[in-house]
C-alpha atoms as a PDB file:
ATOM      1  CA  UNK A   1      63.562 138.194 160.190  1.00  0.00           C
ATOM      2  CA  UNK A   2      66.925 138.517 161.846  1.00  0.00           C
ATOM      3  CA  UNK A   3      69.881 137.008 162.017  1.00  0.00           C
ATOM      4  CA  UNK A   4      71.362 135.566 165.697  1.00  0.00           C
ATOM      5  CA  UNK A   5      74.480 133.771 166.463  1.00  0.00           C
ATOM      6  CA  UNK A   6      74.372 131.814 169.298  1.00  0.00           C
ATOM      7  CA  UNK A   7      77.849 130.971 170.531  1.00  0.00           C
ATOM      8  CA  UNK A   8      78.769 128.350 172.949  1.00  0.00           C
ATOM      9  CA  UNK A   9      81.699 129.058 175.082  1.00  0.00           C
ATOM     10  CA  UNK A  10      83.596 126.533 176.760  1.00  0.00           C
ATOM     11  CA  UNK A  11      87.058 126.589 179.390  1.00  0.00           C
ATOM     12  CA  UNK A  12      90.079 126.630 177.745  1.00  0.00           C
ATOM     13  CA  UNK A  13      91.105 123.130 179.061  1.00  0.00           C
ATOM     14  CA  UNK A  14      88.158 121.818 178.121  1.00  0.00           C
ATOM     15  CA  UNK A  15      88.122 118.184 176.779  1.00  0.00           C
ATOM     16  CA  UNK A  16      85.365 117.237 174.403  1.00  0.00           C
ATOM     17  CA  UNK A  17      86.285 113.287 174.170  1.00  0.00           C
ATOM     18  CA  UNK A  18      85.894 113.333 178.445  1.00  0.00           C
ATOM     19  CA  UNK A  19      83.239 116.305 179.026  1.00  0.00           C
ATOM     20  CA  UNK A  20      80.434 114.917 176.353  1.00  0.00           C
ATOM     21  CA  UNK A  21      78.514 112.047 177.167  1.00  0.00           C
ATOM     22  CA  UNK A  22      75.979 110.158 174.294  1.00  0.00           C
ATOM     23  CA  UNK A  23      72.889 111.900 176.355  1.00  0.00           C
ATOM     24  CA  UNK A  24      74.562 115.521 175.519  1.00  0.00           C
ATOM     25  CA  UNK A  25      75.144 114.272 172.130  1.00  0.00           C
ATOM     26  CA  UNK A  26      71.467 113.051 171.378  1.00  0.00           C
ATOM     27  CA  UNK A  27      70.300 116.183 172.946  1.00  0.00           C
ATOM     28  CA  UNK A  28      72.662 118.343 170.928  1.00  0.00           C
ATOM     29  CA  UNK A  29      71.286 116.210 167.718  1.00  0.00           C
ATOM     30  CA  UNK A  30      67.906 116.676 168.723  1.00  0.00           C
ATOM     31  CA  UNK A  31      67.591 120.571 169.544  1.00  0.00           C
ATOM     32  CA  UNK A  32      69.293 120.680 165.416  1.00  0.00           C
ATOM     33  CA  UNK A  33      66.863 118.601 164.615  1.00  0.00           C
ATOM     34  CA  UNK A  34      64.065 120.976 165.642  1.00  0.00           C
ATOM     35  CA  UNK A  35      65.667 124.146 164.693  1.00  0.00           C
ATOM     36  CA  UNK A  36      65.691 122.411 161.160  1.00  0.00           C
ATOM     37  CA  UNK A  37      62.016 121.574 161.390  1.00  0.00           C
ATOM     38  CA  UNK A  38      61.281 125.386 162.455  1.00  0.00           C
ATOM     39  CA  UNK A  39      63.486 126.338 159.522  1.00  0.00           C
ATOM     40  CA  UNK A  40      65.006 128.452 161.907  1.00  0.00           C
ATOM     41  CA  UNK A  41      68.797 127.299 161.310  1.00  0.00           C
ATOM     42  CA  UNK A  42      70.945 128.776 158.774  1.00  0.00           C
ATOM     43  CA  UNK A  43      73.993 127.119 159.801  1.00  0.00           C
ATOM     44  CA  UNK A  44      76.147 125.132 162.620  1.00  0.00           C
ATOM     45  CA  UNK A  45      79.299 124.318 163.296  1.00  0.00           C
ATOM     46  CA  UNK A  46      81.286 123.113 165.784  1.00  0.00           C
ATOM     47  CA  UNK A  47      85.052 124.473 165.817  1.00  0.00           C
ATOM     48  CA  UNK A  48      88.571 122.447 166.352  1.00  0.00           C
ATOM     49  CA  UNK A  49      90.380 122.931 169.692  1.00  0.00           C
ATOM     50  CA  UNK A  50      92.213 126.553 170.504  1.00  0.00           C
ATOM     51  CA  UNK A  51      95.450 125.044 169.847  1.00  0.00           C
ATOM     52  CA  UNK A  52      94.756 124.637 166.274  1.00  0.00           C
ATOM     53  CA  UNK A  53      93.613 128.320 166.037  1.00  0.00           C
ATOM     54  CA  UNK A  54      95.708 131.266 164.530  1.00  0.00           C
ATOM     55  CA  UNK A  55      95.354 134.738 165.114  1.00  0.00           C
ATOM     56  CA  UNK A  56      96.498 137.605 163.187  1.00  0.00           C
ATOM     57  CA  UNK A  57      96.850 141.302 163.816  1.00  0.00           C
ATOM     58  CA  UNK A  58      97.447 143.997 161.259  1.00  0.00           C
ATOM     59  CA  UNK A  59      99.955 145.948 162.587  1.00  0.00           C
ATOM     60  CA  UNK A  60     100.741 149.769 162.354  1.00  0.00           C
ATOM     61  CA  UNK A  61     102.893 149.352 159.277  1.00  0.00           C
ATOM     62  CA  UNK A  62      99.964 147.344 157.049  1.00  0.00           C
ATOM     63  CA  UNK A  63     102.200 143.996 157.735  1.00  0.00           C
ATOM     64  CA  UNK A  64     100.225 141.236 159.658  1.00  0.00           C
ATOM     65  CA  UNK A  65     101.892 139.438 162.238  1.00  0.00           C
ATOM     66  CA  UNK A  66     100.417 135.797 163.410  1.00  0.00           C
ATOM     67  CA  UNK A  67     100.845 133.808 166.404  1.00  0.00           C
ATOM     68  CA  UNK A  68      99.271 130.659 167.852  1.00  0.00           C
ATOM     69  CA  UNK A  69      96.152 130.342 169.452  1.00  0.00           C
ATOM     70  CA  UNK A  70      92.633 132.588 169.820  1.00  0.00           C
ATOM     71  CA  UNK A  71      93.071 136.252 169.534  1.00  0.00           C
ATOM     72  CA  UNK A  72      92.074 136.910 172.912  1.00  0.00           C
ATOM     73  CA  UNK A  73      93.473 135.766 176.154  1.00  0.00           C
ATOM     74  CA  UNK A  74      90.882 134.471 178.083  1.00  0.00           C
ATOM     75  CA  UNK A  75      89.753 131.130 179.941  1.00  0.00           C
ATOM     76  CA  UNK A  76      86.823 130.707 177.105  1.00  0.00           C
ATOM     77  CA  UNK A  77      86.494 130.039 173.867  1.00  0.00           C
ATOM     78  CA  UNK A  78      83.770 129.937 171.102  1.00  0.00           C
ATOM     79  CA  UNK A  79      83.514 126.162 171.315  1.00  0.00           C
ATOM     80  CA  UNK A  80      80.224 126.114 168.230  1.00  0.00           C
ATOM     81  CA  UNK A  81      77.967 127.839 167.172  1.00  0.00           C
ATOM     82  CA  UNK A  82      74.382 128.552 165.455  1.00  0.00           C
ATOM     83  CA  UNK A  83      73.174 131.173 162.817  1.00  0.00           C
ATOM     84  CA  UNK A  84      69.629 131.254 163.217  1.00  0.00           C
ATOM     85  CA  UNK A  85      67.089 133.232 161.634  1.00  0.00           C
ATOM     86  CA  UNK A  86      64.053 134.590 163.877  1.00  0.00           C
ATOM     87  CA  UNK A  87      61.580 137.118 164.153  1.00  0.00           C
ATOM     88  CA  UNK A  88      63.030 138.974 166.911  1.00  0.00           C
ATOM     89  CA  UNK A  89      65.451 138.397 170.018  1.00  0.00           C
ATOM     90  CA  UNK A  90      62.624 136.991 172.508  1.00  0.00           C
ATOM     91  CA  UNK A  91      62.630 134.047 169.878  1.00  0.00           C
ATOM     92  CA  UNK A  92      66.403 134.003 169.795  1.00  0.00           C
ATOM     93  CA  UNK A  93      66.943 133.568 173.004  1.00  0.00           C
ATOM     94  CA  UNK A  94      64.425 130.739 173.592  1.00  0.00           C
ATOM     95  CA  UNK A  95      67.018 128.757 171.135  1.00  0.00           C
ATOM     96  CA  UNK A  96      69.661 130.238 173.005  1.00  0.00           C
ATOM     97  CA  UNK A  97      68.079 128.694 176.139  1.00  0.00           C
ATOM     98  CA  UNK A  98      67.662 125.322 175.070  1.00  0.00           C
ATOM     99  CA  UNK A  99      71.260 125.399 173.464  1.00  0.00           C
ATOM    100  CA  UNK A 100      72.535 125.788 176.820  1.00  0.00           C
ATOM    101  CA  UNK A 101      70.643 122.918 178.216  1.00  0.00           C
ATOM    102  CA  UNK A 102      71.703 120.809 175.202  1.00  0.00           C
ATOM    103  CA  UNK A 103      75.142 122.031 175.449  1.00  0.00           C
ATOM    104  CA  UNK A 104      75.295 121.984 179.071  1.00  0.00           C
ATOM    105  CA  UNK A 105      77.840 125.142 178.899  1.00  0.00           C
ATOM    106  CA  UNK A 106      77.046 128.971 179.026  1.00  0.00           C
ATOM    107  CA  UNK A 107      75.318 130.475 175.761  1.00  0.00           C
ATOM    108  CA  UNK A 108      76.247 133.977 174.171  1.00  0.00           C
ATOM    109  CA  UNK A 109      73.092 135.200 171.793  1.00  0.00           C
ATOM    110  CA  UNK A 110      73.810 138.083 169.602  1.00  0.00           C
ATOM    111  CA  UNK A 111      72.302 139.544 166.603  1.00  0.00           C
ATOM    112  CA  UNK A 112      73.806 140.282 162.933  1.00  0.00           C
ATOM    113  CA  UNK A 113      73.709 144.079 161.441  1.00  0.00           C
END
């Protein structure tokens, strides 16, 4: 069995109190409700907005600088995500599938070393 994180991404501007509805939240509850039952999911978690993120570089003299926000500068972020543990990446990416129905937002599905 092998690890998989499957990421959702999300704009940067985007607005969880105005973008999710109670029918994405029931179908968010009920895709971790079967991943439990498959005893597929090893864990979940949703993350806080981008403005409450830090990032922090080590730097070429071993001191680490930090500024505010995610590391990279993009449109996206890593909105949640899954660890789930499957047989192979065919089975990943059926979860990754329905996450991005449930979600209603682009998946990323990548394995562990």
């Amino acid at each position: 069995m092998t690890k998989y994180l499957v990421a959702i991404h999300r704009p940067n501007d985007y607005d969880p109190y105005v973008a999710e509805d109670e029918a994405m939240s029931r179908d968010i509850d009920a895709l971790n409700v079967e991943m439990v039952t498959a005893g597929i999911r090893v864990f979940v978690g949703g993350l806080q907005p981008i403005n409450s993120a830090k990032s922090l570089r080590c730097e070429t003299n071993s001191e680490v600088s930090m500024a505010d926000g995610p590391y990279l500068a993009t449109t996206e972020h890593i909105s949640g995500f899954w660890v789930l543990e499957v047989a192979n990446l065919e089975q990943a990416l059926t979860w990754g599938r329905k996450a991005a129905v449930a979600c209603r937002a682009p998946v990323e599905v990548r394995p562990f070393h």
